[in-house]
Structures are given as structure tokens and as C-alpha cells.
Protein backbone atom coordinates (compact mmCIF):
# COMPACT_ATOMS: atom_id res chain seq x y z
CA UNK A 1 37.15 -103.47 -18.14
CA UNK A 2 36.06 -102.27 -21.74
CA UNK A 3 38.19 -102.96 -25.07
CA UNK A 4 38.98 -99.41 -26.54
CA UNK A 5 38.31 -100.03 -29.28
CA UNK A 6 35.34 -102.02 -29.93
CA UNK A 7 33.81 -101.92 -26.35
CA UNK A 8 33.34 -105.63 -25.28
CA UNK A 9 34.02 -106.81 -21.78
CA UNK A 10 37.71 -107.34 -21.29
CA UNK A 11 38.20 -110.52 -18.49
CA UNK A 12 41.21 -110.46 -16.88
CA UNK A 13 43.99 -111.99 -17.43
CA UNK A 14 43.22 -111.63 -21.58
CA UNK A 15 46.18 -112.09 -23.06
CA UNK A 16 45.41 -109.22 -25.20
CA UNK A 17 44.70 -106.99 -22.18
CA UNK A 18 43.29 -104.02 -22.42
CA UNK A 19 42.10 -105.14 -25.97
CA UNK A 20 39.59 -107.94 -26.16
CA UNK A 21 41.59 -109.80 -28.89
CA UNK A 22 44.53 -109.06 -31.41
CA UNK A 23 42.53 -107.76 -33.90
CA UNK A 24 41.31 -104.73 -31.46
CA UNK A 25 45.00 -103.98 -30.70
CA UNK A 26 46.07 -103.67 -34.18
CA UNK A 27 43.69 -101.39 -34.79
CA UNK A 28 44.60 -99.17 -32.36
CA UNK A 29 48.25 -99.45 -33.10
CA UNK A 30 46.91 -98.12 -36.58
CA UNK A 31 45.31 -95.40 -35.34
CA UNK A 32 48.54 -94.11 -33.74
CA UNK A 33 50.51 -95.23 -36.70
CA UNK A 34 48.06 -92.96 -38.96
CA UNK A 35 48.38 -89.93 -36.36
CA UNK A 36 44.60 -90.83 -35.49
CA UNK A 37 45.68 -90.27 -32.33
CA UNK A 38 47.50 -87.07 -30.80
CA UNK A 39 48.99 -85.96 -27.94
CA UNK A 40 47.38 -82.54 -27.05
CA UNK A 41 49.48 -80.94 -25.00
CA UNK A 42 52.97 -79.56 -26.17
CA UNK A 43 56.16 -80.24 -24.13
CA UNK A 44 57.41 -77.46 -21.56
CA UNK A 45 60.24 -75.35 -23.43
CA UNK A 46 62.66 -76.76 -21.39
CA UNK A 47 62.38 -80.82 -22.24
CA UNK A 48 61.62 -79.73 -26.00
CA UNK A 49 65.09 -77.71 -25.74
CA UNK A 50 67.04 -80.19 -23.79
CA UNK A 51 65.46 -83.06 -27.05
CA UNK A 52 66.51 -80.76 -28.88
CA UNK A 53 70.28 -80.86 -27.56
CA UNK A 54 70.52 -83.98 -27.44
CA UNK A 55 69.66 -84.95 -31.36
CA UNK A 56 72.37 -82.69 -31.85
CA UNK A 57 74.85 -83.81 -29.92
């Protein structure tokens, strides 16, 4: 296995697994902290509707 991030060989069991160490992991908990990373593909009408219900309930 790769690290994401930085692309070194990952050994399993790494504690840091799939990272390669801690530093790789924060980083990518950065990226999705800065909206680096999206998810592409919008919910179906229904589950946005039925989030939607239930924020307002």
C-alpha cells in the first residue's frame, strides 16, 4: 500500500495506516478541513429532504 499523500510504501500494521506517519495524516485532515477535498456527487432529493427534516425538528 501507498501513503496518499506523500506516496511511500505503507507496511502493514503502521500504526498510522493508510498514512506512512502522523505527519501524512494531518495533512490530509487539512486538506478536508480547507475544503481541498470535495465530495462530487450531490445527495438524492430524498436524503437531502429527509436532513433537511430532521435539523428542523
Amino acid at each position: 500500500m501507498r501513503c496518499p499523500i506523500c506516496k511511500k510504501d505503507v507496511v502493514e500494521p503502521a500504526p498510522f495506516a493508510p498514512f506512512c506517519s502522523d505527519r501524512c495524516r494531518l495533512i490530509d485532515l487539512g486538506n478536508w478541513a480547507s475544503g481541498a477535498y470535495v465530495v462530487s456527487t450531490p445527495l438524492p432529493s430524498s436524503e437531502s429532504e429527509k436532513i433537511e427534516d430532521d435539523l428542523d425538528a
